[in-house]
C-alpha atoms as a PDB file:
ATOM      1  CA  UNK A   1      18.689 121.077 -15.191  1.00  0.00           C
ATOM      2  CA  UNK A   2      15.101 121.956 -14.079  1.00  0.00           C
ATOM      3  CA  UNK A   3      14.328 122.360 -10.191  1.00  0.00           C
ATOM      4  CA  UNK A   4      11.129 120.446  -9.196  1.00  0.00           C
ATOM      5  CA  UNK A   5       8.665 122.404  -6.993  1.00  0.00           C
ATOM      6  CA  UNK A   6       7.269 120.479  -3.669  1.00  0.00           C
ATOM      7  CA  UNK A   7       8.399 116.690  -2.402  1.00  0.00           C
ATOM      8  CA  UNK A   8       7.920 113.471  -4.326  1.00  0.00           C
ATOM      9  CA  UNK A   9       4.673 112.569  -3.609  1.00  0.00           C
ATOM     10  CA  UNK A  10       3.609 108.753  -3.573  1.00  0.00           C
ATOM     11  CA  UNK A  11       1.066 108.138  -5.724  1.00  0.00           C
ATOM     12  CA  UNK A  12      -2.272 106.277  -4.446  1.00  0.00           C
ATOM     13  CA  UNK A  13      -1.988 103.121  -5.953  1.00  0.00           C
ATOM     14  CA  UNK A  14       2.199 102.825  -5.418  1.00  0.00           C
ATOM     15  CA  UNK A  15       2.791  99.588  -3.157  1.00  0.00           C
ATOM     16  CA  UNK A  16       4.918 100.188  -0.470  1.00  0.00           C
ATOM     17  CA  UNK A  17       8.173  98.049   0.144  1.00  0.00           C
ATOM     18  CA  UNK A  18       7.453  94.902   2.566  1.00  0.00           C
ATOM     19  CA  UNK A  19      10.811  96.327   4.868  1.00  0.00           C
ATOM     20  CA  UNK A  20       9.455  99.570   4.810  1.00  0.00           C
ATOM     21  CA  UNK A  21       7.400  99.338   8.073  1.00  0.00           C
ATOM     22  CA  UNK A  22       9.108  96.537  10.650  1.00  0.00           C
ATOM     23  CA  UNK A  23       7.902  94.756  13.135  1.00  0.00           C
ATOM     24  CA  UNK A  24       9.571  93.194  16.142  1.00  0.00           C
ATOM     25  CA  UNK A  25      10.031  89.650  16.375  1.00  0.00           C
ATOM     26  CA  UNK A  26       7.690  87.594  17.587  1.00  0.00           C
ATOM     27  CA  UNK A  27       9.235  85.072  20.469  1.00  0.00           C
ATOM     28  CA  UNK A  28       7.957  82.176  18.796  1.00  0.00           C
ATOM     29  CA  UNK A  29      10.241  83.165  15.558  1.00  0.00           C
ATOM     30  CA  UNK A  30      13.351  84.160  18.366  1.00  0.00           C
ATOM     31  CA  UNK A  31      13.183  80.429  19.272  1.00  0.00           C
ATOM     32  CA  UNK A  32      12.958  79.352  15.794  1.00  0.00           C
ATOM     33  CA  UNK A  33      15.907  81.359  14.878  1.00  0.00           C
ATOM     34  CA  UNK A  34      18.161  80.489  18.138  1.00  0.00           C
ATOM     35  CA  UNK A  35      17.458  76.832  17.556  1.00  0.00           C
ATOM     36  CA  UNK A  36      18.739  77.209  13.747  1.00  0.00           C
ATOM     37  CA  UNK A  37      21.652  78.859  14.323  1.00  0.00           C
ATOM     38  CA  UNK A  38      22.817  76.963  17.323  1.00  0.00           C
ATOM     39  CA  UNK A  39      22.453  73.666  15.194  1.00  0.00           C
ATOM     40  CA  UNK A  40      24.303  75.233  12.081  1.00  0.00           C
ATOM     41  CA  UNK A  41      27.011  77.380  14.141  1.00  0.00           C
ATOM     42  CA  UNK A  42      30.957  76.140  14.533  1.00  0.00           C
ATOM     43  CA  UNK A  43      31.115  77.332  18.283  1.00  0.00           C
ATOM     44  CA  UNK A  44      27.763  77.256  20.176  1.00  0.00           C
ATOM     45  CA  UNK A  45      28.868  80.030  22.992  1.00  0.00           C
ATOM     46  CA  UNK A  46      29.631  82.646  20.451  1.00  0.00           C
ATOM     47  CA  UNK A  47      26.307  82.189  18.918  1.00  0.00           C
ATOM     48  CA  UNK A  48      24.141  82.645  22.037  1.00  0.00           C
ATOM     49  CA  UNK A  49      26.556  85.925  22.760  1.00  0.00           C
ATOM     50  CA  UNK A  50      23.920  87.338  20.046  1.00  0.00           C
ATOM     51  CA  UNK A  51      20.776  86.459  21.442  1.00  0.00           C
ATOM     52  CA  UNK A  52      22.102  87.355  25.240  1.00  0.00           C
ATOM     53  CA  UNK A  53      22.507  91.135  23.004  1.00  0.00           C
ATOM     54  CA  UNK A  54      19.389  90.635  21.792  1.00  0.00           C
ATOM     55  CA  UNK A  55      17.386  90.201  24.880  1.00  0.00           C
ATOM     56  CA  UNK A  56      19.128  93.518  26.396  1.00  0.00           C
ATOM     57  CA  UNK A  57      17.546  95.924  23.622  1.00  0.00           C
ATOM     58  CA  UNK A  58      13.916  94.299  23.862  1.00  0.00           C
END
């Protein structure tokens, strides 16, 4: 086995993956979301337990 020299470079024209870079959530899609899941979810309280997590890290 041969040992490369130097780090993989990216080459100029390579597309980068669409989850490379994230962005936060915009509140309009939070609402969106929380409105979703609270009409598709078996038990209403445990759902909103995640979005009462969620608005303690932002």
């Amino acid at each position: 086995m041969v040992e490369r020299k130097g780090k993989n470079k990216i080459s100029p024209g390579q597309m980068r993956l669409p989850w490379a870079e994230w962005e936060a959530p915009s509140t309009e899609v939070v609402e969106v979301a929380r409105q979703f899941i609270l009409a598709n979810f078996y038990n209403p309280e445990v759902a909103m337990q995640f979005f009462d997590d969620m608005s303690e890290i932002n």
